[in-house]
C-alpha atoms as a PDB file:
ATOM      1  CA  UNK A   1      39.188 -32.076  40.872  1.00  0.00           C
ATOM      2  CA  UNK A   2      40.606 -33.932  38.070  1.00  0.00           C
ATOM      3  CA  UNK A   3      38.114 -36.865  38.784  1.00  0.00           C
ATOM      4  CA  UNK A   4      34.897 -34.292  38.052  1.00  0.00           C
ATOM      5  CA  UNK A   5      35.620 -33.360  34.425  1.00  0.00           C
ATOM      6  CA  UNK A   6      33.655 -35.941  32.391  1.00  0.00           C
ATOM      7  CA  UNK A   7      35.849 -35.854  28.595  1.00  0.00           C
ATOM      8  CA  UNK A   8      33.112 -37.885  27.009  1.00  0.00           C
ATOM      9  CA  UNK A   9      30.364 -35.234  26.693  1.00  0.00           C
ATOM     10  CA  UNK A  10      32.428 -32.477  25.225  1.00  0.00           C
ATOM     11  CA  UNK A  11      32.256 -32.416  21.682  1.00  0.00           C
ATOM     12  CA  UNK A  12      34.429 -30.812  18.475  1.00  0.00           C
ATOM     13  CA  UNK A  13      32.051 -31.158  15.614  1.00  0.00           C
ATOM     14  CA  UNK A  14      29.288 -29.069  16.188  1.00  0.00           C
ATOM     15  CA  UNK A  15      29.199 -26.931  13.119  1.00  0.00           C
ATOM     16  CA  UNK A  16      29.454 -23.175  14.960  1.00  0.00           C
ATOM     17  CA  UNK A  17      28.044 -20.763  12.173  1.00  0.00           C
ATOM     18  CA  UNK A  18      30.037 -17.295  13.196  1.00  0.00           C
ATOM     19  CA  UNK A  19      27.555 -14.472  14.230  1.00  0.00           C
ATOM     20  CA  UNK A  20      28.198 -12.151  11.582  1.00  0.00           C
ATOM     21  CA  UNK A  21      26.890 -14.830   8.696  1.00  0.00           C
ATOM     22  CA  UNK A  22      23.427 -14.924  11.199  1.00  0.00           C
ATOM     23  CA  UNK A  23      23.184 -11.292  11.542  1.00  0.00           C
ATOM     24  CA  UNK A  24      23.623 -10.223   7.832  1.00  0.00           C
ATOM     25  CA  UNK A  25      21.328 -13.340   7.281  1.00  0.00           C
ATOM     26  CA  UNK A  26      18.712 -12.044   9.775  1.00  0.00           C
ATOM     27  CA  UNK A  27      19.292  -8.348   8.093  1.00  0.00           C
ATOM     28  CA  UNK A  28      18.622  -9.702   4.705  1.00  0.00           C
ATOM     29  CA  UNK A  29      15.885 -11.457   6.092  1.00  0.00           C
ATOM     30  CA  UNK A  30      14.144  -8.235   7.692  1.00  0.00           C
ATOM     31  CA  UNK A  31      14.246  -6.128   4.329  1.00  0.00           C
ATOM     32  CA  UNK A  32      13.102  -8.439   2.109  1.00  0.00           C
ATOM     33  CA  UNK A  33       9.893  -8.964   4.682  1.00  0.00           C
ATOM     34  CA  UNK A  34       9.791  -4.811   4.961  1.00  0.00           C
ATOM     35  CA  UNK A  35      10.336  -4.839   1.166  1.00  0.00           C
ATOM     36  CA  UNK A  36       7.296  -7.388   0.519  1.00  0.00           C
ATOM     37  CA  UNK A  37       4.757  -5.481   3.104  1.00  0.00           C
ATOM     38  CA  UNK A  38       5.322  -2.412   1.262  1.00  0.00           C
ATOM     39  CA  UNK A  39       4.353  -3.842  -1.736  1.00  0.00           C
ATOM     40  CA  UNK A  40       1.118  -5.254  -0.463  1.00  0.00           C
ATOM     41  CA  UNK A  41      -0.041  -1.963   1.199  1.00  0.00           C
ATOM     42  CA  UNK A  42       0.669  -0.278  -2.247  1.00  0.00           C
ATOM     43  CA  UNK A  43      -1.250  -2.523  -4.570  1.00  0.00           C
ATOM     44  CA  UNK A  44      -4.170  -2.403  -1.874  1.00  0.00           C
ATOM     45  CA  UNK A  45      -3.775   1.477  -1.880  1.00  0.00           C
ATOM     46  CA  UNK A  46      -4.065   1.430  -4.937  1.00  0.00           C
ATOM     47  CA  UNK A  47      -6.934  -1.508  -6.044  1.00  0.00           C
ATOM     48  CA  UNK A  48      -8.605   0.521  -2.896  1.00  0.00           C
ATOM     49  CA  UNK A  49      -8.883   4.060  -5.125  1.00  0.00           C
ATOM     50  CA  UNK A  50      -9.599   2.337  -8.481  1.00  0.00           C
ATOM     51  CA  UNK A  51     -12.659   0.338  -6.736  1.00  0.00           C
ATOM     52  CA  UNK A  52     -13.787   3.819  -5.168  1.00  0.00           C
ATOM     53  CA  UNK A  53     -13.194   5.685  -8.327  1.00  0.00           C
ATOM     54  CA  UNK A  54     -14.860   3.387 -10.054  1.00  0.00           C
ATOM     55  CA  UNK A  55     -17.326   2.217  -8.191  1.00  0.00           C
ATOM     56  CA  UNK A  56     -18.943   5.441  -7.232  1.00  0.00           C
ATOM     57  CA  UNK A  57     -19.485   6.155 -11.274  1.00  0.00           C
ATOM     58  CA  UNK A  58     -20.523   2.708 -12.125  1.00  0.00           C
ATOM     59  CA  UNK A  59     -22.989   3.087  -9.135  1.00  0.00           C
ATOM     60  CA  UNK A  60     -24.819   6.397 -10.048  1.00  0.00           C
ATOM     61  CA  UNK A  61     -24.619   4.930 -13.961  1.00  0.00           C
ATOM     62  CA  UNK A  62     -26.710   2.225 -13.005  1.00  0.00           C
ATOM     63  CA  UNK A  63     -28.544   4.635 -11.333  1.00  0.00           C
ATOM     64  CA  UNK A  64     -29.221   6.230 -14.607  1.00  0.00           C
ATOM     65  CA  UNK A  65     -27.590   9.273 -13.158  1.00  0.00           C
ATOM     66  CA  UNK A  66     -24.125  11.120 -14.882  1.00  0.00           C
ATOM     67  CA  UNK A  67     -20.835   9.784 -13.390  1.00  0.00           C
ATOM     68  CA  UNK A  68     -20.144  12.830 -11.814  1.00  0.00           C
ATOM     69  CA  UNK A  69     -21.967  16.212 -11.422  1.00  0.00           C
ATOM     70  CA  UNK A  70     -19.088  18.230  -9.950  1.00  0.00           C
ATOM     71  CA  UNK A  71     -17.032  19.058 -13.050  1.00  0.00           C
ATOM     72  CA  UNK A  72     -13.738  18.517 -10.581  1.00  0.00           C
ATOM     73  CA  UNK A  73     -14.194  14.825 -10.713  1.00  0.00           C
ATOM     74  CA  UNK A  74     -13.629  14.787 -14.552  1.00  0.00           C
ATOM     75  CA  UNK A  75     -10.724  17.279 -14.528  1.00  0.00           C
ATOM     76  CA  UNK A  76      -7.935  18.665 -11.670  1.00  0.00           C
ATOM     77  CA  UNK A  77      -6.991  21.776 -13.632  1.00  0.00           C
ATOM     78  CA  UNK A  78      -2.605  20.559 -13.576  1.00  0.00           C
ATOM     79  CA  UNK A  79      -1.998  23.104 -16.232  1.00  0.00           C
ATOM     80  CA  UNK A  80      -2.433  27.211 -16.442  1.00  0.00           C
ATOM     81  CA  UNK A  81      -3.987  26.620 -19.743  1.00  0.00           C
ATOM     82  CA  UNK A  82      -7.284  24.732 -18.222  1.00  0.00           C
ATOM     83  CA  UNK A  83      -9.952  26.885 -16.781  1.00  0.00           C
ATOM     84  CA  UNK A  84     -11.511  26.368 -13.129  1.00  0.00           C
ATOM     85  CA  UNK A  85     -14.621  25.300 -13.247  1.00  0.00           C
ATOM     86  CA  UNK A  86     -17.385  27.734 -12.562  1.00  0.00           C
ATOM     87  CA  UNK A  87     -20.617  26.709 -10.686  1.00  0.00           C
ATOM     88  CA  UNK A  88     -23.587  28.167 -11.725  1.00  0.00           C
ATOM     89  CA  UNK A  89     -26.445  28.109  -9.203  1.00  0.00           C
ATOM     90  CA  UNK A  90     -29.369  26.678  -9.993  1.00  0.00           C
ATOM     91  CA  UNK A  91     -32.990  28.695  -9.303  1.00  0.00           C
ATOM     92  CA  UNK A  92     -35.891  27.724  -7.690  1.00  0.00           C
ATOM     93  CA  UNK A  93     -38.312  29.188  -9.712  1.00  0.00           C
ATOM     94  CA  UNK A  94     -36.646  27.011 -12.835  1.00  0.00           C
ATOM     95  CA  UNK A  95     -37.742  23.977 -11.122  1.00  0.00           C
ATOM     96  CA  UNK A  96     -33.967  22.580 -10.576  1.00  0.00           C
END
């Protein structure tokens, strides 16, 4: 029995990092990625609604149409002191 242990391929200086150093490592490692995703989708949320906001009035400018003909596009009415907007319709017979 003695005869099968082979001494010469066990080694002592392998550097043995302790699992808590890799998990808290790994940990740090996972946030910062989560942390870094959110702040892509964000900035794309947001570049997304500025090109659409944008867009769609620079569009029907050069158009030669108004930015907006809804009167909700230009305002969203936050405070009591703002009126809602009032639609008017238009008639036929006026050629609108």
């Amino acid at each position: 029995m003695v005869e099968n242990v082979h001494l010469r391929e066990i080694t002592f200086n392998q550097d043995v990092q302790p699992t808590f150093h890799i998990a808290a490592v790994q940990t740090f490692s996972l946030l910062t990625n989560i942390a870094i995703l959110s702040g892509v989708l964000c900035s794309a949320a947001v570049l997304l609604g500025v090109f659409l906001g944008f867009g769609r009035a620079t569009f029907r400018v050069m158009r030669g149409k108004p930015a907006a003909i809804e009167p909700e596009f230009l305002s969203l009415h936050l405070s009591p002191q703002n009126k809602p907007a009032e639609f008017h319709a238009r008639d036929s017979a006026q050629g609108g």
